[in-house]
Protein backbone atom coordinates (compact mmCIF):
# COMPACT_ATOMS: atom_id res chain seq x y z
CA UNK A 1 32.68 20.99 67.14
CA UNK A 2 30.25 19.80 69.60
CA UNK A 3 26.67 19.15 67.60
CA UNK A 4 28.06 20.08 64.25
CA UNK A 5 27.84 16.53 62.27
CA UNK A 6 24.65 14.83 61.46
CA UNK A 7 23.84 11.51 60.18
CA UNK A 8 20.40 10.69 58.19
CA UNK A 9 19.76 6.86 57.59
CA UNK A 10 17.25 7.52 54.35
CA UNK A 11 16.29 3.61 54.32
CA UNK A 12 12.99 2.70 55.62
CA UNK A 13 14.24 -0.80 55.03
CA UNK A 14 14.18 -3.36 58.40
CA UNK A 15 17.69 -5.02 56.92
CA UNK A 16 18.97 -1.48 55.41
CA UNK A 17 22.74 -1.78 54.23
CA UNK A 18 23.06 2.14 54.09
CA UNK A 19 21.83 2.23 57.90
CA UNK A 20 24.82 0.01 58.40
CA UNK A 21 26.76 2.11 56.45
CA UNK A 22 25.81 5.29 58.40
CA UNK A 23 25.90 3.39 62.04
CA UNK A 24 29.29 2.49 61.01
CA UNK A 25 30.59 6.58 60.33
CA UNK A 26 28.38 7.14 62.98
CA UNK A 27 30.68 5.36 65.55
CA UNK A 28 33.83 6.47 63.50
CA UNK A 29 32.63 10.38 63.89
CA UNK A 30 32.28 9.47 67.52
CA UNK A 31 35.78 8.39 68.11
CA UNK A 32 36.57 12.48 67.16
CA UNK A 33 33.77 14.06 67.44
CA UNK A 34 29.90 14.36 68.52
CA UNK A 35 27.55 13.61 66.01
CA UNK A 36 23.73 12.57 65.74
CA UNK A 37 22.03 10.23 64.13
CA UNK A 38 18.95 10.36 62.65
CA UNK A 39 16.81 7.34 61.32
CA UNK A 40 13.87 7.33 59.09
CA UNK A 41 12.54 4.35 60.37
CA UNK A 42 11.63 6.49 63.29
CA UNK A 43 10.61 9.58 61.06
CA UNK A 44 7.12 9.17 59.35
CA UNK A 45 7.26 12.24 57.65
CA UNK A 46 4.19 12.99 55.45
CA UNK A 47 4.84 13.08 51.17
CA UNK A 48 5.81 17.03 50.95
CA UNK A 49 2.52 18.48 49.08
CA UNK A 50 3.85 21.92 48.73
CA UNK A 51 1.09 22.58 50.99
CA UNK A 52 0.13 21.58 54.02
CA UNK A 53 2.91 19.06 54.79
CA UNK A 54 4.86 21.57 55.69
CA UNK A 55 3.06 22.36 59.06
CA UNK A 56 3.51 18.43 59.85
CA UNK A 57 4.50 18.37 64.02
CA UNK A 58 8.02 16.54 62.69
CA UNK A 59 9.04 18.98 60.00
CA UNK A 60 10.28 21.57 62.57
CA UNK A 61 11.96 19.69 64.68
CA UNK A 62 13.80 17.89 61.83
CA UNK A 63 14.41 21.60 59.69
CA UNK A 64 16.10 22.97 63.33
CA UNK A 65 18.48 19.80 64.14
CA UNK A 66 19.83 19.80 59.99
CA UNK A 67 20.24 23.90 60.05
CA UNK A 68 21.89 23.44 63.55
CA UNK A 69 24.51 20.90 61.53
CA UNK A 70 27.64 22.25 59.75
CA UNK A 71 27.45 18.82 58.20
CA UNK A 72 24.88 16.56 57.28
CA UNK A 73 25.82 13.25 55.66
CA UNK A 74 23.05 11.39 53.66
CA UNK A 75 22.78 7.31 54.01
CA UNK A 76 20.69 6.09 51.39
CA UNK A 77 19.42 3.13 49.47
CA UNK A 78 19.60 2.98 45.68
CA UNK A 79 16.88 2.21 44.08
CA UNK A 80 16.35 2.30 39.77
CA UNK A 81 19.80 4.03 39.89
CA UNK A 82 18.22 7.02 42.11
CA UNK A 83 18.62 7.28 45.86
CA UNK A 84 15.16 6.62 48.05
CA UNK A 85 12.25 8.73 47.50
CA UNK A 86 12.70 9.17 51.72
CA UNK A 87 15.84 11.73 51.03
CA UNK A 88 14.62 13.83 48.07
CA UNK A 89 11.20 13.92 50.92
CA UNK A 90 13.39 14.94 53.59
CA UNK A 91 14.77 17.82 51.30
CA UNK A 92 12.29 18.69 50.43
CA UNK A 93 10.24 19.31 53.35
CA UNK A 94 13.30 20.72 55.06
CA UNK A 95 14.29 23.08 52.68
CA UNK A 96 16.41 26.43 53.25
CA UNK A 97 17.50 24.15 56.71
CA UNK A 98 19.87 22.56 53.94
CA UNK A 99 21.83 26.42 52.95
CA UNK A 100 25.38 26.12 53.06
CA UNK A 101 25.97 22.63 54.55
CA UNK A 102 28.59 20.65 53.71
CA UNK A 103 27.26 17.35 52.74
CA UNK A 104 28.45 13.59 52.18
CA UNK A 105 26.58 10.37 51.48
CA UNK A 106 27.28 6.94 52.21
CA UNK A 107 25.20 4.47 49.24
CA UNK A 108 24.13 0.95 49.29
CA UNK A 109 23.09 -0.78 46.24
CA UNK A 110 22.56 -4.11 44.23
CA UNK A 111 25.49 -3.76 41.79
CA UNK A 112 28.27 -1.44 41.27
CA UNK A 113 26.91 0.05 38.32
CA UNK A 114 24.78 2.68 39.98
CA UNK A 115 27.73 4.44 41.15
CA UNK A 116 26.68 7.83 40.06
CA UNK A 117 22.97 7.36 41.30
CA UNK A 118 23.48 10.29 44.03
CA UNK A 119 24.53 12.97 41.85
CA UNK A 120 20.98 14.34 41.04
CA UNK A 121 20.91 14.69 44.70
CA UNK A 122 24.59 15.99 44.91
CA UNK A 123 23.29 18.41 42.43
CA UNK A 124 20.31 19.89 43.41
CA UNK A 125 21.92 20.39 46.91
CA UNK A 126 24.60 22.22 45.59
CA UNK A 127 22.50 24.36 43.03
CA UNK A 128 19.26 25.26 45.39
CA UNK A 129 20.91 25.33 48.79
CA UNK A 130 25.03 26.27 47.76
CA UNK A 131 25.96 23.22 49.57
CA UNK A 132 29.50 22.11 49.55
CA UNK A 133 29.69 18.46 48.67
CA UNK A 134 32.15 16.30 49.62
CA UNK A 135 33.49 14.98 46.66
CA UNK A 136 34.44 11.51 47.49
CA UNK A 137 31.78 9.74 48.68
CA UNK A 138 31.23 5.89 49.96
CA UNK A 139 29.42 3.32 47.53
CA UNK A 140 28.54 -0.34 49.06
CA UNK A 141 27.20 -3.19 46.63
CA UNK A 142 25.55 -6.00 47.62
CA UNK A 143 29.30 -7.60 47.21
CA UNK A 144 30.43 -5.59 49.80
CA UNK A 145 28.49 -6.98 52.77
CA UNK A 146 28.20 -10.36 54.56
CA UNK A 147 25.11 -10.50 56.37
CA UNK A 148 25.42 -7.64 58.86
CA UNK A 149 29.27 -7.22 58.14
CA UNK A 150 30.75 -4.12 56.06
CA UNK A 151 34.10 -5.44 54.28
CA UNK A 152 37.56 -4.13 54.89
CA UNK A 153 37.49 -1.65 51.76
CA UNK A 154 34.11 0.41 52.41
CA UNK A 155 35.26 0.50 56.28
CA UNK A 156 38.64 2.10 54.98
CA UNK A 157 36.58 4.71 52.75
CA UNK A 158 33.91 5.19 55.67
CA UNK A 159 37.18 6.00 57.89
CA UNK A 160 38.00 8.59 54.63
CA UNK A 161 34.73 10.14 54.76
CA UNK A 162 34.78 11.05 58.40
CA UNK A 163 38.23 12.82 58.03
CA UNK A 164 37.42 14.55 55.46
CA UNK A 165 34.25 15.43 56.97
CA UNK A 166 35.76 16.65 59.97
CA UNK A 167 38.52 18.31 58.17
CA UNK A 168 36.24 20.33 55.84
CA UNK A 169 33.75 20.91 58.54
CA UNK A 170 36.85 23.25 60.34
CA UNK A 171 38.02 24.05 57.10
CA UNK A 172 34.65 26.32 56.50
């Protein structure tokens, strides 16, 4: 399944506890499986404009590497109970790249009461793009990190995630 899982870090945040999420699957999926990682720290994508952002040098590049994925997992930040204006960007500049992935996120947020923040996102993948979403997906709170450290419990559901992303993946 050589090039098949893909990784996008959606925090343009220096101290980002989803890109610590997503290094940490990152290094799981790599235990079983190749995988790439993507970073948008390193992706200054312009705001999609319907227009001419779409002819932006990075947009191709990034569209070919997500529609060579079977399955793209999404690390991103919650912000005001939404995930980072970076992803819904990224889809949207990407577009039909996105058509029948199967797609997981890992979240990082403040509390634990913006559990349900990526379902908008869940959503729209599913409805404009007939992704397959992995149900179960991995939610960090501030309370779940110490310093640069990802506790016991959201290790154990990262190490969930990657199964079932690999066993889905050869599933479909």
């Amino acid at each position: 399944m050589k090039g098949d899982f893909l990784i996008i870090s959606c925090s343009l945040s220096p101290a980002s506890r989803s890109r610590a999420l997503a290094l940490a699957l990152h290094e799981r999926l790599l235990t079983r499986v190749q995988a790439e990682y993507i970073d948008a720290r390193r992706l200054p994508l312009p705001f999609c404009d319907a227009a001419e952002a779409y002819g932006h040098p990075l947009v191709a590049p990034l569209q070919a590497r997500i529609a060579a994925a079977r399955c793209v997992i999404l690390a991103v930040p919650i912000y005001n109970y939404s995930t980072s204006g970076f992803a819904k960007n990224l889809i949207e500049l990407t577009g039909e790249a996105w058509n029948d992935k199967i797609v997981g996120f890992l979240c990082a947020a403040g509390g634990h009461r913006s559990y349900m923040s990526a379902m908008p996102l869940a959503n729209s993948l599913m409805l404009d793009f007939e992704c397959v979403i992995i149900p179960r997906y991995v939610y960090g709170s501030g309370a779940d990190f110490a310093g640069d450290e990802i506790n016991a419990e959201v290790r154990t559901r990262i190490e969930n995630l990657a199964a079932t992303a690999i066993r889905l993946t050869e599933a479909l």
